[in-house]
Protein backbone atom coordinates (compact mmCIF):
# COMPACT_ATOMS: atom_id res chain seq x y z
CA UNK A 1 14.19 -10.74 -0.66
CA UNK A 2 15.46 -7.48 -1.29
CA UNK A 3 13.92 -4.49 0.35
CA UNK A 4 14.04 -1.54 -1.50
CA UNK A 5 15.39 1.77 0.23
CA UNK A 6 13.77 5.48 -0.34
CA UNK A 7 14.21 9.01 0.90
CA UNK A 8 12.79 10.48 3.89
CA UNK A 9 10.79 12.90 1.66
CA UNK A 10 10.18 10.76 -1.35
CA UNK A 11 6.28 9.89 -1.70
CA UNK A 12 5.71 5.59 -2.51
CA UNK A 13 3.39 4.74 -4.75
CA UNK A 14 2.06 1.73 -3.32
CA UNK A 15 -0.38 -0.61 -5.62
CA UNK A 16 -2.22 -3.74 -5.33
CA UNK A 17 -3.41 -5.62 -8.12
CA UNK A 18 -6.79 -7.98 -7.59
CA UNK A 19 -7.46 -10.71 -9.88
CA UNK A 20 -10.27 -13.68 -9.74
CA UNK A 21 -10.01 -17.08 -9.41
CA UNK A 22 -9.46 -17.01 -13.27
CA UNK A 23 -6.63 -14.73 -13.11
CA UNK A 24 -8.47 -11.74 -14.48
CA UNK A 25 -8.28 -8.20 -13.47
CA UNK A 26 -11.53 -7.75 -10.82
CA UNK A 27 -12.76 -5.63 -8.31
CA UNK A 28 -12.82 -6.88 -4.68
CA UNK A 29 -15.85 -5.98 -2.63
CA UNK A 30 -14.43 -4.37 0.17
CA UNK A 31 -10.27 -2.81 -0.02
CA UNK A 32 -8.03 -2.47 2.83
CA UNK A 33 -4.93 -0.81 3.32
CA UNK A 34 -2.51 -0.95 6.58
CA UNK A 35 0.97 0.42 7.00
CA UNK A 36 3.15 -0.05 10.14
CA UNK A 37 5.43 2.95 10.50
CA UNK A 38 9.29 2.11 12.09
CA UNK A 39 7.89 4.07 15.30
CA UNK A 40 5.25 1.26 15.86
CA UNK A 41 2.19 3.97 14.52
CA UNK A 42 -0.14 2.03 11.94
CA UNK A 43 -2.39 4.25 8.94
CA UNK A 44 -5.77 2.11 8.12
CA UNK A 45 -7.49 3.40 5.00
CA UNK A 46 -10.49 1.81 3.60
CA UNK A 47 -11.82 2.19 -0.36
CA UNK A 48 -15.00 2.75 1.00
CA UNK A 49 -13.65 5.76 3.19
CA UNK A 50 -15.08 8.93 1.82
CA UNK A 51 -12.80 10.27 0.49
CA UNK A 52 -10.81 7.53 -0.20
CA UNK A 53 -6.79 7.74 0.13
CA UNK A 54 -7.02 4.47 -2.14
CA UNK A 55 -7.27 5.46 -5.27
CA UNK A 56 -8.87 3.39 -8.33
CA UNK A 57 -6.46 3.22 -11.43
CA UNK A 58 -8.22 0.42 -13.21
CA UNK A 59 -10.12 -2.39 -12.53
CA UNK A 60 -8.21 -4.10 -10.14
CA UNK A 61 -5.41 -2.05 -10.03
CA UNK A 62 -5.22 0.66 -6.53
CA UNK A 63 -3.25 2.95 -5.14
CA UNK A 64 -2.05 4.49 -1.79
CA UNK A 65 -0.13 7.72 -2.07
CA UNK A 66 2.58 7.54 0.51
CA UNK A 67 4.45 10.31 1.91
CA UNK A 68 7.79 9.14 4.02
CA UNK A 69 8.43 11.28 6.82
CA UNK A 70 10.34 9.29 9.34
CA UNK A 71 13.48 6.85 8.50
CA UNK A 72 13.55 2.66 9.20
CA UNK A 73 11.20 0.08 7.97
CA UNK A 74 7.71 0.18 6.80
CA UNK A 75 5.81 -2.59 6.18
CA UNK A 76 2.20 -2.66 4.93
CA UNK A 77 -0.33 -4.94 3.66
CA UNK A 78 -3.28 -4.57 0.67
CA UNK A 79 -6.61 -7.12 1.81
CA UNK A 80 -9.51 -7.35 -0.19
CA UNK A 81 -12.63 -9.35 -0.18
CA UNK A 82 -15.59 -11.28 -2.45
CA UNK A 83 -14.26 -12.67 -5.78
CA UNK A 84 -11.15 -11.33 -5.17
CA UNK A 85 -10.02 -12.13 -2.01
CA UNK A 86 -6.78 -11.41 -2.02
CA UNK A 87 -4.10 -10.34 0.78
CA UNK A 88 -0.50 -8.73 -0.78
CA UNK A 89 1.90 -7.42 1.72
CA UNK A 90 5.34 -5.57 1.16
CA UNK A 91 8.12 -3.75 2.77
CA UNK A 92 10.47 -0.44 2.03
CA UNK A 93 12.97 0.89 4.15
CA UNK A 94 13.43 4.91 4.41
CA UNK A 95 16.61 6.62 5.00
CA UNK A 96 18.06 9.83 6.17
CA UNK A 97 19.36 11.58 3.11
CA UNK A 98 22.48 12.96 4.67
CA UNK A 99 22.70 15.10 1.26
CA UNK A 100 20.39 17.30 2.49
């Protein structure tokens, strides 16, 4: 697996797509997001938080916003729950930009 490298600086745009048992597009019941920061710090955001940092794109389909501000790897994890209980997890790795 290949992790992919951004900016310190660049904003992710991390999304998690829930499907049914069927395969189609569905809405869990309950939406977590968690994202472990190279220092060891974790974010926790709920869809249920008001307001959300998840955002709704389309049924199924969310979004965290994610602003990099320190360099190493970050690993986080989408979870949600009812008919689509589903758990995706991913990784990016930020860099200095020595550019700058």
């Amino acid at each position: 697996m290949t992790t992919e490298a951004f900016d310190i600086g660049d904003t992710r745009y991390l999304i998690a797509t829930f499907t049914d048992s069927a395969g189609d597009a569905s809405d869990p019941t309950e939406i977590t997001f968690t994202l472990r920061k190279p220092d060891g710090t974790s974010v926790s955001y709920a869809y249920s938080d008001s307001p959300s940092s998840i955002t709704k794109t389309a049924t199924g389909v969310y979004r965290v916003d994610f602003a990099i501000t320190i360099p190493g790897r970050h690993v986080f994890r989408w979870a949600g729950t009812g008919a689509s209980a589903v758990v995706e997890a991913g990784e990016f790795y930020a860099r200095r930009n020595e550019a700058a």
